[in-house]
N, C-alpha and C. Protein backbone atom coordinates (compact mmCIF):
# COMPACT_ATOMS: atom_id res chain seq x y z
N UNK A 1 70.04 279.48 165.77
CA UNK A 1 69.72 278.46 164.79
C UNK A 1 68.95 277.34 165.49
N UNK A 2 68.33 276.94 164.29
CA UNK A 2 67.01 275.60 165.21
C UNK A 2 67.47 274.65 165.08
N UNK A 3 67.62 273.33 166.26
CA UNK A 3 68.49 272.03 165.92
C UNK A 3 67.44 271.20 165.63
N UNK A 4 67.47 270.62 164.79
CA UNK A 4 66.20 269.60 164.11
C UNK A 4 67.09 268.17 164.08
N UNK A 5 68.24 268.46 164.91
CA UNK A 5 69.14 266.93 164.64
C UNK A 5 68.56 265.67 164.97
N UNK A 6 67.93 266.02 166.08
CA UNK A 6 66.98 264.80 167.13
C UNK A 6 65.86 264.07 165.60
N UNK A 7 65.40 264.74 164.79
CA UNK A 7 64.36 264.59 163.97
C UNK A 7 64.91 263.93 163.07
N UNK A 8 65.82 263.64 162.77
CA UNK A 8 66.60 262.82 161.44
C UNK A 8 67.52 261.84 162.04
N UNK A 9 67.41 260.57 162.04
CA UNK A 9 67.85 259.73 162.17
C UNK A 9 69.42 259.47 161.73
N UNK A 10 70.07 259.02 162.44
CA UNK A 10 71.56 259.04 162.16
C UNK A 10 71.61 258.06 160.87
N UNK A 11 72.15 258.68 159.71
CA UNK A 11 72.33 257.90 158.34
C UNK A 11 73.34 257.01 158.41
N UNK A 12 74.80 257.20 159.67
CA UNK A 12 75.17 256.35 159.89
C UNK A 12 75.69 254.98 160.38
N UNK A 13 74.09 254.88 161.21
CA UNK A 13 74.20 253.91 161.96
C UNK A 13 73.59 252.50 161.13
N UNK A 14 74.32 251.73 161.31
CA UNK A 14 74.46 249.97 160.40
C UNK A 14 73.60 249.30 161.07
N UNK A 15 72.90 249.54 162.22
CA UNK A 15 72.52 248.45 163.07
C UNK A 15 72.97 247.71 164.23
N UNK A 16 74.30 247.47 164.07
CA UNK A 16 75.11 246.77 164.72
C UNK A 16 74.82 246.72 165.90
N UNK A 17 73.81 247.30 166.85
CA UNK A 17 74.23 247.53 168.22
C UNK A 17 73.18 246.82 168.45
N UNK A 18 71.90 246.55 167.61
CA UNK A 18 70.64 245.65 167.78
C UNK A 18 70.71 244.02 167.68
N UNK A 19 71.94 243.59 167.62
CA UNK A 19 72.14 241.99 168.03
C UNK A 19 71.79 241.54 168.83
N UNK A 20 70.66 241.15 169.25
CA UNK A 20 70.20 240.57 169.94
C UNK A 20 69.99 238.78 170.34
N UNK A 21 69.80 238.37 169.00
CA UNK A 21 69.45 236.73 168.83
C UNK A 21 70.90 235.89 169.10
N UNK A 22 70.69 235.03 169.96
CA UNK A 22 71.93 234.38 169.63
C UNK A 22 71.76 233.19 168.71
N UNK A 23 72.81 232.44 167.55
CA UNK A 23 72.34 230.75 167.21
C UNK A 23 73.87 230.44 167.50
N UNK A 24 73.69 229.14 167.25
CA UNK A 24 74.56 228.17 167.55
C UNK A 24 75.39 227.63 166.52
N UNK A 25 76.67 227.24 165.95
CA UNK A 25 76.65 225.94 164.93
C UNK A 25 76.11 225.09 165.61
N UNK A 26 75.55 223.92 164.40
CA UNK A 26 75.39 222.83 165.39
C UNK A 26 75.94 221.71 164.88
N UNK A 27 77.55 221.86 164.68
CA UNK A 27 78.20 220.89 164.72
C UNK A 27 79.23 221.39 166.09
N UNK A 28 79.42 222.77 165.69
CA UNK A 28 80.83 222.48 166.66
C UNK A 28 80.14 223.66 167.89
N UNK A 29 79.00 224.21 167.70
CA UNK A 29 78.59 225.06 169.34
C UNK A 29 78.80 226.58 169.28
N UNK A 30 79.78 226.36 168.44
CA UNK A 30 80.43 228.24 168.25
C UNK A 30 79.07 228.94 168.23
N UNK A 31 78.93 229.89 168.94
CA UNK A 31 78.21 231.34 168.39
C UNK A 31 78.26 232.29 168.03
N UNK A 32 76.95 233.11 167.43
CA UNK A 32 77.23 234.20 167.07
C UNK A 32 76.03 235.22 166.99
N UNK A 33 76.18 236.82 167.21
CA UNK A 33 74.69 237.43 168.01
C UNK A 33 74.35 237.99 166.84
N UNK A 34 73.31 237.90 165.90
CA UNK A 34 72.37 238.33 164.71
C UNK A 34 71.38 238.97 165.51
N UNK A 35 71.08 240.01 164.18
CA UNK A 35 70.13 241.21 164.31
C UNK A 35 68.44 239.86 164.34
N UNK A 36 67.12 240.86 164.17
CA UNK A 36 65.81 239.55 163.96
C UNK A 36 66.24 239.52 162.97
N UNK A 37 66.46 240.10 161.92
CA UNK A 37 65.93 239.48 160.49
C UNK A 37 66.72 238.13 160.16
N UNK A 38 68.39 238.69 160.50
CA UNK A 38 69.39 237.52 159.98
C UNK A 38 69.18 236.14 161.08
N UNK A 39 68.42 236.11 162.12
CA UNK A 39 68.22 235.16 162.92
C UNK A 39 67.06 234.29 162.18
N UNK A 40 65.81 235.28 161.62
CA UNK A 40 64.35 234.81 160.90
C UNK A 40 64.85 233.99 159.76
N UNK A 41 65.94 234.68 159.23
CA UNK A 41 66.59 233.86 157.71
C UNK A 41 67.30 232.34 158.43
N UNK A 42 68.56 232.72 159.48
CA UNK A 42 68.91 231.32 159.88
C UNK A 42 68.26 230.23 160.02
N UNK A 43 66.59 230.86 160.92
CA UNK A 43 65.60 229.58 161.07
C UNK A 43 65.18 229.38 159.87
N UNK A 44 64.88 229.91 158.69
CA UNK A 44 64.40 229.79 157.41
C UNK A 44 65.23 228.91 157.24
N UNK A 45 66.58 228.56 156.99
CA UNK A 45 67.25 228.21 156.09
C UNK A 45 67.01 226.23 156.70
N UNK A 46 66.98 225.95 158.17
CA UNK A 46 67.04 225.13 158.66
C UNK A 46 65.37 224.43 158.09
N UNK A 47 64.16 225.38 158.64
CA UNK A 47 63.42 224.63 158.15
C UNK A 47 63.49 224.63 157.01
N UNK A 48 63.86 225.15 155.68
CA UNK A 48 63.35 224.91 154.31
C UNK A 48 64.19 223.51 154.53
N UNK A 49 65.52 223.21 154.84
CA UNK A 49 66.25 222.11 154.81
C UNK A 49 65.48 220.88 155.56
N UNK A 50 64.66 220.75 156.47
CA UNK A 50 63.88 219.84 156.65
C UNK A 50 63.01 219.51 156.12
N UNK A 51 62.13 220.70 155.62
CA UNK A 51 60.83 220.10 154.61
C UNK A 51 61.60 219.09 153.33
N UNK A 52 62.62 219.96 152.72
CA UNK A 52 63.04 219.31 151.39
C UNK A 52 63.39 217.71 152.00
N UNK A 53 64.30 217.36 153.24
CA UNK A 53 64.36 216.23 153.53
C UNK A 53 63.70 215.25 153.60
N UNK A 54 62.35 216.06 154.11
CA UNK A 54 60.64 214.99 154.77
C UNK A 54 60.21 214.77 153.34
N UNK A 55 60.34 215.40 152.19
CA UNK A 55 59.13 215.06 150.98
C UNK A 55 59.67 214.14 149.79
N UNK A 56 59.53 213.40 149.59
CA UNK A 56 59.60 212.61 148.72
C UNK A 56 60.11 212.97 147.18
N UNK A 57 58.66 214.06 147.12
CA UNK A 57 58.83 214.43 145.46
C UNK A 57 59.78 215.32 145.30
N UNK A 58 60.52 215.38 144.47
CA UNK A 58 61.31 216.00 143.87
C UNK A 58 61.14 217.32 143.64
N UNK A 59 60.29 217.76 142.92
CA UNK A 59 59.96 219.18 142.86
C UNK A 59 59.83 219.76 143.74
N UNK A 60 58.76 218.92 144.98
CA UNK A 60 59.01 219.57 146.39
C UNK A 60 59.48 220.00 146.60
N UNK A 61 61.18 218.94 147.11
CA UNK A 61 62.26 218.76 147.42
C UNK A 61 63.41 220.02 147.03
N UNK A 62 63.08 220.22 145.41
CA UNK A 62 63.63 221.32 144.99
C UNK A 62 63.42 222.71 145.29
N UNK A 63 61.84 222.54 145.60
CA UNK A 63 61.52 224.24 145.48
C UNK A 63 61.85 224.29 147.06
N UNK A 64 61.67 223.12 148.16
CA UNK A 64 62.29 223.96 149.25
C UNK A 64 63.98 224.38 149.48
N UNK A 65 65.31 223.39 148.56
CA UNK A 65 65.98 223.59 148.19
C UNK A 65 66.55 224.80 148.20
N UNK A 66 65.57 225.28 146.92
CA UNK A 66 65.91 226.54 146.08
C UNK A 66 65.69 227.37 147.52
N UNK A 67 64.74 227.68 148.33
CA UNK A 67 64.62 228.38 149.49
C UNK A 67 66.05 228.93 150.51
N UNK A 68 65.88 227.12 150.64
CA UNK A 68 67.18 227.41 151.65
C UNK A 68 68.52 228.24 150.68
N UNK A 69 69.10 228.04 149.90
CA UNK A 69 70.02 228.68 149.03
C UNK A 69 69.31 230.16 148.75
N UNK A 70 68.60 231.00 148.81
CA UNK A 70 68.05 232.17 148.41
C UNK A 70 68.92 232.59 150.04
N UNK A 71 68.21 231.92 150.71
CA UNK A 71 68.64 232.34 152.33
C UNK A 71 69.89 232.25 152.67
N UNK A 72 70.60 231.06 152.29
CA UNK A 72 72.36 231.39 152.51
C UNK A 72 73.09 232.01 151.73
N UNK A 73 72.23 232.64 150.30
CA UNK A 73 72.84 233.52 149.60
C UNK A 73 72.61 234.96 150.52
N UNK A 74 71.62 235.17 150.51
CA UNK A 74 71.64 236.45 151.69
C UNK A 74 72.42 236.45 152.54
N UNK A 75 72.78 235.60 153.16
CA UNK A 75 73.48 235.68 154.70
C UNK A 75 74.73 236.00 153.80
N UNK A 76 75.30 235.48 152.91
CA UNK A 76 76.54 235.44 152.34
C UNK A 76 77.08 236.98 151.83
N UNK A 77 76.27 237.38 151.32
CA UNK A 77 76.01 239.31 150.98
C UNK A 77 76.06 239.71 152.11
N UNK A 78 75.22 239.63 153.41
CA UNK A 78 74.77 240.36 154.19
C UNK A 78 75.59 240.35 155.82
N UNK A 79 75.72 239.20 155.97
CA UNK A 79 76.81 238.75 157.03
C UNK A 79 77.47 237.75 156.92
N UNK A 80 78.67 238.15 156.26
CA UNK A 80 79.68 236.79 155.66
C UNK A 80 80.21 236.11 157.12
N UNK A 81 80.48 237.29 157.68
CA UNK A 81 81.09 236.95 158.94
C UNK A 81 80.41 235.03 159.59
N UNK A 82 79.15 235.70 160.00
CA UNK A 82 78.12 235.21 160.32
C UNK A 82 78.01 233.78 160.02
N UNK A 83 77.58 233.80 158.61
CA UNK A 83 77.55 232.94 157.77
C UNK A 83 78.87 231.74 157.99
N UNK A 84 80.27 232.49 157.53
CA UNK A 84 81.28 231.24 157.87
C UNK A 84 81.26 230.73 159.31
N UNK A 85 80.87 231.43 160.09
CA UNK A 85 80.91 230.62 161.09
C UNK A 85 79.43 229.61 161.95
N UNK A 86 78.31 230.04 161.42
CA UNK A 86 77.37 229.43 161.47
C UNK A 86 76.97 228.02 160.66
N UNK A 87 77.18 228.44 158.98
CA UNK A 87 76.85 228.00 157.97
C UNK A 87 77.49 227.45 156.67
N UNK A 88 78.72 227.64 157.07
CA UNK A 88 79.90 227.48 155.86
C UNK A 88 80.45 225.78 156.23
């Protein structure tokens, strides 16, 4: 029989072993090691939270808002873990 196993990717691997990024809280220091994407979202979530701070207008203010919350809703689905201890 022909092994074609090498050719199909293990369906059950989660990722988990590709943590690479570390962040920080940055109130209390704790860390924690995220894959890129959930690291790309953490920095997302920080800058959308500064733009909304820097702009004046409101709508601005909101639509970067709305950003950051799209992004800690993800983290919240995706790595709760993560999330309470980064972001909660």
């Amino acid at each position: 029989m022909l092994d074609l196993s090498y050719i199909v990717q293990d369906m059950t691997n989660t990722n988990t072993d590709n943590k690479t990024e570390e962040r920080k809280n940055r109130f209390n220091g704790e860390s924690v090691m995220l894959t890129k994407e959930e690291a790309r979202r953490h920095d997302l979530i920080f800058v959308a939270e500064s733009m909304a701070e820097f702009h004046a207008d409101p709508d601005t203010k909101d639509k970067h808002y709305k950003i950051m919350r799209e992004h800690l809703n993800w983290f919240r689905q995706h790595n709760a873990e993560a999330y309470m201890v980064l972001l909660d």
